[in-house]
N, C-alpha and C. Protein backbone atom coordinates (compact mmCIF):
# COMPACT_ATOMS: atom_id res chain seq x y z
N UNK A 1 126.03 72.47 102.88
CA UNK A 1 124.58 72.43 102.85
C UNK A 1 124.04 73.86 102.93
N UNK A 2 123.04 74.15 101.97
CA UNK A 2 122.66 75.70 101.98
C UNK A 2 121.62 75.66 103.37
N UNK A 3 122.00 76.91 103.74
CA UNK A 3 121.61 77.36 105.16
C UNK A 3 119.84 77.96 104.75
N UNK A 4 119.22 77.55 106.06
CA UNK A 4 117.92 78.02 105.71
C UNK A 4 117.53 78.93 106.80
N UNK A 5 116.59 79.82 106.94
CA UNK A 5 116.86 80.99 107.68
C UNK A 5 115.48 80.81 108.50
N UNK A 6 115.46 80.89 109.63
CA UNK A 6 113.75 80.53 110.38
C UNK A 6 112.96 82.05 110.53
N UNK A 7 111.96 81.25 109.83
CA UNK A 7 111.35 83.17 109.97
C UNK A 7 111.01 83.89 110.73
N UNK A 8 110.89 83.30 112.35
CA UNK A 8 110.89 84.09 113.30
C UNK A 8 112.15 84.84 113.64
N UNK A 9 113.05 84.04 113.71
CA UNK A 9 114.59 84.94 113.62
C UNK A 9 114.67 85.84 112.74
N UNK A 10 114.08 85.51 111.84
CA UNK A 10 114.75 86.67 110.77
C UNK A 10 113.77 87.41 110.88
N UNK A 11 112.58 87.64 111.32
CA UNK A 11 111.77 89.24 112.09
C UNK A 11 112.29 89.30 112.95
N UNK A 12 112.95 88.65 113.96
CA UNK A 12 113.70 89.12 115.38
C UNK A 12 115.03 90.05 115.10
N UNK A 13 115.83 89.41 114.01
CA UNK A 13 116.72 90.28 113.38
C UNK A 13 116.46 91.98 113.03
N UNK A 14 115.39 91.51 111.94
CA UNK A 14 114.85 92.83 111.44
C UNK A 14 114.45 93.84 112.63
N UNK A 15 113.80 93.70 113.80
CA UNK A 15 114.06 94.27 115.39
C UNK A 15 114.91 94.68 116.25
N UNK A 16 115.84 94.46 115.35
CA UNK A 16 117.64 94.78 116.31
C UNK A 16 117.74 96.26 115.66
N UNK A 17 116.99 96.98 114.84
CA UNK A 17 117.26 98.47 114.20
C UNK A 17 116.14 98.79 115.50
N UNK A 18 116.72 100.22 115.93
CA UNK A 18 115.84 101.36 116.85
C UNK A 18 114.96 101.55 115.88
N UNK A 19 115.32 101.96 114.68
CA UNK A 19 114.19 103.20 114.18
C UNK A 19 112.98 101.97 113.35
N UNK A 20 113.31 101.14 113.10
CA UNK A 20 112.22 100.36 112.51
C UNK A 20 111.16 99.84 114.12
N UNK A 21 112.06 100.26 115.57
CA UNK A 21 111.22 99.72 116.59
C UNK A 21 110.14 100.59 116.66
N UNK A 22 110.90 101.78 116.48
CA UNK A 22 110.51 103.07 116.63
C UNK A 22 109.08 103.21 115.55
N UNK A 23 109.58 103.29 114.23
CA UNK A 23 108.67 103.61 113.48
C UNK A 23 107.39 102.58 113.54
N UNK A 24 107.67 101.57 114.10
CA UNK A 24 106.25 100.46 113.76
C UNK A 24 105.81 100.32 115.32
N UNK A 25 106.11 101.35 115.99
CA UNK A 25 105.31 101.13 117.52
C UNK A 25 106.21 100.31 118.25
N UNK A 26 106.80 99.34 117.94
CA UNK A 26 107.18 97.97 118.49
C UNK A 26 107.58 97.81 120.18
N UNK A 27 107.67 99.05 120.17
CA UNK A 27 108.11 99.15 121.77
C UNK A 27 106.68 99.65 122.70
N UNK A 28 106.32 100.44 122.27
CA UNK A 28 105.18 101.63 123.01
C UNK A 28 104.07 100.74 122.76
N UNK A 29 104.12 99.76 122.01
CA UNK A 29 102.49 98.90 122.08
C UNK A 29 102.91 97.17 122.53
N UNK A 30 104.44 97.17 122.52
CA UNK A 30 104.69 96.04 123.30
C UNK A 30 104.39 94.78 122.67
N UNK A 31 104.40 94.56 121.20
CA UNK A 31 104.49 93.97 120.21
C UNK A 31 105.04 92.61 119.97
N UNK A 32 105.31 91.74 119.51
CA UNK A 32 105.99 91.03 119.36
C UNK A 32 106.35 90.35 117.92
N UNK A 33 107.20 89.88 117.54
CA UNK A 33 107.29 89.33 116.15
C UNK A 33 106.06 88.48 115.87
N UNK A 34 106.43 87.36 116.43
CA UNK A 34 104.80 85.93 116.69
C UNK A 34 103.96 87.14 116.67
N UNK A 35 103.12 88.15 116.83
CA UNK A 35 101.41 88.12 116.98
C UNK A 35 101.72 89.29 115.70
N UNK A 36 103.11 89.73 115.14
CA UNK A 36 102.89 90.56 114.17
C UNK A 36 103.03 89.19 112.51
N UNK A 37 103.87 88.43 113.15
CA UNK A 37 103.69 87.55 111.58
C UNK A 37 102.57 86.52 111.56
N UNK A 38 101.91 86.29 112.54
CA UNK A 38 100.58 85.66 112.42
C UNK A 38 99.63 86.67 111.79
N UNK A 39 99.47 88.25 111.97
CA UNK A 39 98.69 88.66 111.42
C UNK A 39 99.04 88.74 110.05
N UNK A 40 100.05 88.75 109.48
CA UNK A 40 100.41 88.41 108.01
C UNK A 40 99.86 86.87 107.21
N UNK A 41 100.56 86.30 108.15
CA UNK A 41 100.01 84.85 107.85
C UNK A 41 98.54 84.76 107.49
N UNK A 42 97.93 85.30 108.68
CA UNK A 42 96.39 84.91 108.31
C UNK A 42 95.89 86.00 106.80
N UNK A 43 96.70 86.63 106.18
CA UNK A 43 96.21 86.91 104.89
C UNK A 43 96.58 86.20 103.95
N UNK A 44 98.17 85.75 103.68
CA UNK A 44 98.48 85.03 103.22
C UNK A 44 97.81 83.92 103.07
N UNK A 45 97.48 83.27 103.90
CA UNK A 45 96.84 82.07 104.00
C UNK A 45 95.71 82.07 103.33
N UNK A 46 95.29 82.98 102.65
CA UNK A 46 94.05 82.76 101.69
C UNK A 46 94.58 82.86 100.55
N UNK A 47 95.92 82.68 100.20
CA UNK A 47 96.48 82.12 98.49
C UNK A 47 96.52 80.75 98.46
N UNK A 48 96.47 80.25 99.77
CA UNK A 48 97.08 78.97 99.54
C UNK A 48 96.14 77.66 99.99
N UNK A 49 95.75 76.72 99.52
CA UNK A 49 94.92 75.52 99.84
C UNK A 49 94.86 74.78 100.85
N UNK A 50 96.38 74.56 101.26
CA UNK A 50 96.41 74.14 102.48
C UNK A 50 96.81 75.05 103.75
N UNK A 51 96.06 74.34 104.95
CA UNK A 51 96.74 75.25 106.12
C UNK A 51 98.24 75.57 106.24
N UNK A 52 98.39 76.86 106.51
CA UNK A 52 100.12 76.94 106.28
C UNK A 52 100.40 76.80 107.84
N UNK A 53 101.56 76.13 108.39
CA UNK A 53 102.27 76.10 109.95
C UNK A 53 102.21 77.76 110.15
N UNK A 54 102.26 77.63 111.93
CA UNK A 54 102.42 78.87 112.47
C UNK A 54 104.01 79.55 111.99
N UNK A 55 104.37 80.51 111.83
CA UNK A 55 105.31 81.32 111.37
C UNK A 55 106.48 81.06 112.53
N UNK A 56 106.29 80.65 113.68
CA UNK A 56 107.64 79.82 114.21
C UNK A 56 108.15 78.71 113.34
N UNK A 57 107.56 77.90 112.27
CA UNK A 57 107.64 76.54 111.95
C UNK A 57 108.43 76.98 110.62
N UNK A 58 108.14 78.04 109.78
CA UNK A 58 108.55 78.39 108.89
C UNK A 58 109.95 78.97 108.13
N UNK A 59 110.29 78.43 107.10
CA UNK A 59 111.42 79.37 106.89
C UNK A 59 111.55 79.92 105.52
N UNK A 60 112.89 80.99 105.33
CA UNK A 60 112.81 81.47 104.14
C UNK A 60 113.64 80.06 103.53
N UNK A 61 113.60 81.18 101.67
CA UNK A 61 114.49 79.91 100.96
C UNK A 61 116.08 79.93 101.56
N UNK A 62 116.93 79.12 100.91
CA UNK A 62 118.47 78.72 101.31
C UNK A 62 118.78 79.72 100.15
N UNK A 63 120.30 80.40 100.88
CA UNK A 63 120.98 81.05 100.37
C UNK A 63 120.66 82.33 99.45
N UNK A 64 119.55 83.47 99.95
CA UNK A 64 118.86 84.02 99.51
C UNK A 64 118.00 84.14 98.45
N UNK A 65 117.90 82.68 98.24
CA UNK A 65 116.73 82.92 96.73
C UNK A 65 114.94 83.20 97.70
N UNK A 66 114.34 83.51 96.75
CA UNK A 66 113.06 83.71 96.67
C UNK A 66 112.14 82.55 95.82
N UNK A 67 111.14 82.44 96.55
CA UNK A 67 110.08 81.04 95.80
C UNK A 67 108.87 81.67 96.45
N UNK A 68 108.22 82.51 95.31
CA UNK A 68 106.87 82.69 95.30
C UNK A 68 105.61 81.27 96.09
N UNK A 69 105.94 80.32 96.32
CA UNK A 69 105.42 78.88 96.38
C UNK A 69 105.87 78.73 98.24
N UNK A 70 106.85 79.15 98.56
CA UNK A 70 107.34 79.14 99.95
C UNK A 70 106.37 79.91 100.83
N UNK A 71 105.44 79.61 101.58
CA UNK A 71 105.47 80.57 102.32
C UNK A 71 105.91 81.50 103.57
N UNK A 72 106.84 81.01 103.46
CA UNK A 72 107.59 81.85 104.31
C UNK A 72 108.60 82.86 103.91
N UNK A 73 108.83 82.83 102.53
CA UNK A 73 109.65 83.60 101.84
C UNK A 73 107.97 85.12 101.74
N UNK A 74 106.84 84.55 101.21
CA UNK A 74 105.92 85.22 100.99
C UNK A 74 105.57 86.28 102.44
N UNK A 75 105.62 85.23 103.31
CA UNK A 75 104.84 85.81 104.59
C UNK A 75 106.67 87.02 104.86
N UNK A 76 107.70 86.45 104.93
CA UNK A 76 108.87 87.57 104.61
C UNK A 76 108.54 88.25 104.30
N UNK A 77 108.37 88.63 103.00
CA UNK A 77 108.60 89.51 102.21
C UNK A 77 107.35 90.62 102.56
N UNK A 78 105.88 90.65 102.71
CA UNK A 78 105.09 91.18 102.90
C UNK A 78 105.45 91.97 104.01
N UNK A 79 106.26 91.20 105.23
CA UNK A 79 105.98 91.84 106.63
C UNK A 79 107.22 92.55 106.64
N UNK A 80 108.33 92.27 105.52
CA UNK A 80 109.67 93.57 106.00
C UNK A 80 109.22 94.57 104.70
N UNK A 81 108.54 94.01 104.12
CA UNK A 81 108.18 95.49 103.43
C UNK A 81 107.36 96.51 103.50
N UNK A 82 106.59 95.93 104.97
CA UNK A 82 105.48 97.17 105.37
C UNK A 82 106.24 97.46 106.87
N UNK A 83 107.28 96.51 107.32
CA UNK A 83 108.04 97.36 108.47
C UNK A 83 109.16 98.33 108.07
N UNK A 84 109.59 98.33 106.87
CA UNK A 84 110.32 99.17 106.14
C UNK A 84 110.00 100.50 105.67
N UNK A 85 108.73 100.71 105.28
CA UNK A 85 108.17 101.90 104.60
C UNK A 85 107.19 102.05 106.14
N UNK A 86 106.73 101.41 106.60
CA UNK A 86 106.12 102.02 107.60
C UNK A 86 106.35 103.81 108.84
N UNK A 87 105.62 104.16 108.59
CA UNK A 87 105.98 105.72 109.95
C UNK A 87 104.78 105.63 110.62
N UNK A 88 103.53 104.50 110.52
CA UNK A 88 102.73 104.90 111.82
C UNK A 88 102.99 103.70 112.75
N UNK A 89 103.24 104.44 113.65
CA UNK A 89 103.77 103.89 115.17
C UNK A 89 102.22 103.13 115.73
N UNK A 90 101.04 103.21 115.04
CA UNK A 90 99.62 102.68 115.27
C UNK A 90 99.29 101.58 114.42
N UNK A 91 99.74 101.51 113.54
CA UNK A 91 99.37 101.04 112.28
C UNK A 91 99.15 98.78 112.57
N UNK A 92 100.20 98.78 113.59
CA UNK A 92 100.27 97.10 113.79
C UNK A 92 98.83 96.61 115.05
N UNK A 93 98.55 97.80 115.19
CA UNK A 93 97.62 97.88 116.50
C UNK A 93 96.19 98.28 116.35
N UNK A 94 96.17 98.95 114.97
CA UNK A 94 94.73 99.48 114.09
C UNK A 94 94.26 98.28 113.62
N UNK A 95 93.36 97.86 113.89
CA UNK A 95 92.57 95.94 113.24
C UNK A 95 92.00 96.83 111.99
N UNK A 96 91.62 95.94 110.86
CA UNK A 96 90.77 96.54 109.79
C UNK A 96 91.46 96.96 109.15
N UNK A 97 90.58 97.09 107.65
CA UNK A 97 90.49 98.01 106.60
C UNK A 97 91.40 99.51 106.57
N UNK A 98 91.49 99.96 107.94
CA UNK A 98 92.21 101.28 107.66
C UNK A 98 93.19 100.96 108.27
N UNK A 99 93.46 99.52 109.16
CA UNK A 99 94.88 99.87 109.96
C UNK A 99 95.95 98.71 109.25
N UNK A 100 96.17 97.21 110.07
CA UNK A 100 97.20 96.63 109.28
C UNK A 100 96.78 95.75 108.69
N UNK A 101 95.25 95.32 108.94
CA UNK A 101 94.49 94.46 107.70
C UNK A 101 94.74 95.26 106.38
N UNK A 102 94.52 96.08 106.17
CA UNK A 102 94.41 97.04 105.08
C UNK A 102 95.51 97.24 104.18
N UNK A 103 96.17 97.28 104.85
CA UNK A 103 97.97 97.44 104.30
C UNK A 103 98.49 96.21 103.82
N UNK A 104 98.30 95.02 104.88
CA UNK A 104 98.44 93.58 104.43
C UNK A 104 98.03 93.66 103.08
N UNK A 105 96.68 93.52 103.28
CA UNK A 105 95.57 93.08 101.90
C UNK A 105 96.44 94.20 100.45
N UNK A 106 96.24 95.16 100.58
CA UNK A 106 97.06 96.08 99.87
C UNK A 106 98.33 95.88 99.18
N UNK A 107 99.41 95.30 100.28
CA UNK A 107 100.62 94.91 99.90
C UNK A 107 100.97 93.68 99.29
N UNK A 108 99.87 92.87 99.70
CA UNK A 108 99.93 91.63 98.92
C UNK A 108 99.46 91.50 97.24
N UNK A 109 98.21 92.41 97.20
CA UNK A 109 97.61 92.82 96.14
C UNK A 109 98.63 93.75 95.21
N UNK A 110 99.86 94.43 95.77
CA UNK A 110 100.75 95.10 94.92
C UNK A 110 101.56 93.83 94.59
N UNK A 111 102.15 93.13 95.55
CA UNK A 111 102.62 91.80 94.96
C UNK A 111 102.30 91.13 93.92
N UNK A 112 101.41 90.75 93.90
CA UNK A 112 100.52 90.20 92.76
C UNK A 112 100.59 90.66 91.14
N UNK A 113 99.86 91.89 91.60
CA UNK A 113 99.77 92.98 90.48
C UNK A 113 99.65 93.97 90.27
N UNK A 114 100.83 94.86 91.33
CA UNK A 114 101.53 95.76 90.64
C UNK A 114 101.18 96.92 91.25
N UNK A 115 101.23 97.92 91.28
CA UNK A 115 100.64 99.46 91.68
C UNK A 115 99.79 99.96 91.08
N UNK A 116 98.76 99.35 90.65
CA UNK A 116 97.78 99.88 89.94
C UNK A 116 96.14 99.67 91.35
N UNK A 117 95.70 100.60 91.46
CA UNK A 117 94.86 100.58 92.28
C UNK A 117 93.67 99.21 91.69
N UNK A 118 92.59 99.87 90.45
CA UNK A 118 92.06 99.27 90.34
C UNK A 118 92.78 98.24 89.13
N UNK A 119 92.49 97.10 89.02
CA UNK A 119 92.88 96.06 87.81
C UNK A 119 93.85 95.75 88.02
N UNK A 120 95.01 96.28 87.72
CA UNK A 120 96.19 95.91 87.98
C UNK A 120 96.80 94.74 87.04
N UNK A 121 97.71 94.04 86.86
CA UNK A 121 98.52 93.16 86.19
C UNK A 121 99.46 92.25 86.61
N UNK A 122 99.10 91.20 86.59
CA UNK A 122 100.07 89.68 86.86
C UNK A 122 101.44 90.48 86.47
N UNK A 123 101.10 91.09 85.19
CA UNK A 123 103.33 90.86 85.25
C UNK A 123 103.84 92.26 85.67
N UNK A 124 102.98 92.87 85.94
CA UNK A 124 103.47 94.20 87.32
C UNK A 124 103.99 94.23 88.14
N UNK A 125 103.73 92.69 88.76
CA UNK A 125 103.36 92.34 90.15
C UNK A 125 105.31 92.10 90.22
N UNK A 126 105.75 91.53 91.26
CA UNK A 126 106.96 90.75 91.67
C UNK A 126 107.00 89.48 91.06
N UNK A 127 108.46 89.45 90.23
CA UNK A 127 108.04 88.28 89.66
C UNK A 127 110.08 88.10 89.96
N UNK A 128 110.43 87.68 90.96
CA UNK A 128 112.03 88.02 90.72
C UNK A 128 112.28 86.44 91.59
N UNK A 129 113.44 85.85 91.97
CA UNK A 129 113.99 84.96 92.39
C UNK A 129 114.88 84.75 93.42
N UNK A 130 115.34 86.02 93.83
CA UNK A 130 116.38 86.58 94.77
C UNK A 130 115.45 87.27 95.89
N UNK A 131 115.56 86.96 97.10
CA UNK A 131 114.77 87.26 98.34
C UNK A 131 115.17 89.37 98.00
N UNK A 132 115.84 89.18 97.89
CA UNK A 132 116.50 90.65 98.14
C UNK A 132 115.61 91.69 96.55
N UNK A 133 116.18 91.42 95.87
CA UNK A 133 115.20 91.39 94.28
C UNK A 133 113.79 91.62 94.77
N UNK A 134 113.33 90.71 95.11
CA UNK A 134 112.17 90.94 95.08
C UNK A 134 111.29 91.82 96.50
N UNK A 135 112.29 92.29 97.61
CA UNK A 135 111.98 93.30 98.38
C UNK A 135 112.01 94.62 97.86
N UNK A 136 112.82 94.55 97.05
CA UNK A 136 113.55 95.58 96.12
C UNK A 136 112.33 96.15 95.54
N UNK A 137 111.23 95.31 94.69
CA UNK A 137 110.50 95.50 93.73
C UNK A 137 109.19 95.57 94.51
N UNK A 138 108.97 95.16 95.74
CA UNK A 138 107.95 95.29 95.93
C UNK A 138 108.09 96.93 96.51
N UNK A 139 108.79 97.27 97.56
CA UNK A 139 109.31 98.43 98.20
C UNK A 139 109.18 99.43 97.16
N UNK A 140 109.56 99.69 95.92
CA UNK A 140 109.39 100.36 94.79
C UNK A 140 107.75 100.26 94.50
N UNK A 141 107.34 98.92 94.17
CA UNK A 141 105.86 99.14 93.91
C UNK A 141 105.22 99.43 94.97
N UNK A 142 105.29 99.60 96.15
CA UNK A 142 104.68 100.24 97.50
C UNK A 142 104.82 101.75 97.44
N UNK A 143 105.63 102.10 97.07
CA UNK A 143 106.33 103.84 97.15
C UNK A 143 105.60 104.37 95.71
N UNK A 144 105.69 103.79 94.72
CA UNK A 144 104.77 104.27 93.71
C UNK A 144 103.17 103.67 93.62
N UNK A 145 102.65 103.32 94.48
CA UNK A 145 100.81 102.89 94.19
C UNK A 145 100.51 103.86 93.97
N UNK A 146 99.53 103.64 93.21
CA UNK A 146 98.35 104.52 92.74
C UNK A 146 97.53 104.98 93.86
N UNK A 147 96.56 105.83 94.58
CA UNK A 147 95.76 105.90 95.35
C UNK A 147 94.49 105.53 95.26
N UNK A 148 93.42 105.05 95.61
CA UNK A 148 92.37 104.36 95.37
C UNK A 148 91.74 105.55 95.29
């Protein structure tokens, strides 16, 4: 039976590296996975029609695929790819437009479509099948955005 991965574990995982504790505050602001993937969630949650479960309830796909339609593969993918490129140690703790609202909204919007500041393009965006693939592509379209 393909194994399914719970998405709080698998941000608890992603927390077992120092320097990702390091680089995203996680220690010095006393953080936790739960109040960092709820703030993901609650952006996410405006793609989707119905209420999505709290991010304890959630999981990725089985056997590393990716499903744009999952959200928990979505709410994944957004939150290890801004704890990955991340270096401000403030950034999970800044509310708004300039702190991790901003980045959310941003990173999801590169998801979508692509590194283009303004307009942008559906097939820019991540369009891959493999959980890994498509960290791959977003992490790349994060490192190359355009600047507003």
């Amino acid at each position: 039976m393909p194994q399914e991965k719970n998405l709080l574990a698998y941000a608890k995982n992603l927390f077992e590296s120092p320097e990702l504790q390091k680089n995203n505050g996680y220690l010095n602001h006393r953080l936790t996975e739960v109040q960092m993937l709820a703030v993901v969630r609650k952006h996410v949650q405006t793609h989707y029609t119905v209420q999505l479960p709290e991010p304890q309830s959630l999981h990725l796909s089985p056997d590393g695929a990716f499903n744009n339609h999952n959200p928990g593969d979505l709410i994944a993918l957004i939150f290890e790819s801004i704890v990955k490129v991340n270096w401000n140690q403030n950034l999970w703790v800044e509310p708004g437009d300039g702190g991790i609202d901003g980045e959310i909204k941003t990173t999801l919007r590169n998801y979508f479509l692509g590194p283009r500041s303004i307009g942008g393009a559906p097939e820019e965006g991540v369009h891959e099948d493999r959980y890994n693939n498509a960290l791959e592509r977003l992490i790349h379209i994060i490192d190359n955005r355009k600047p507003f």
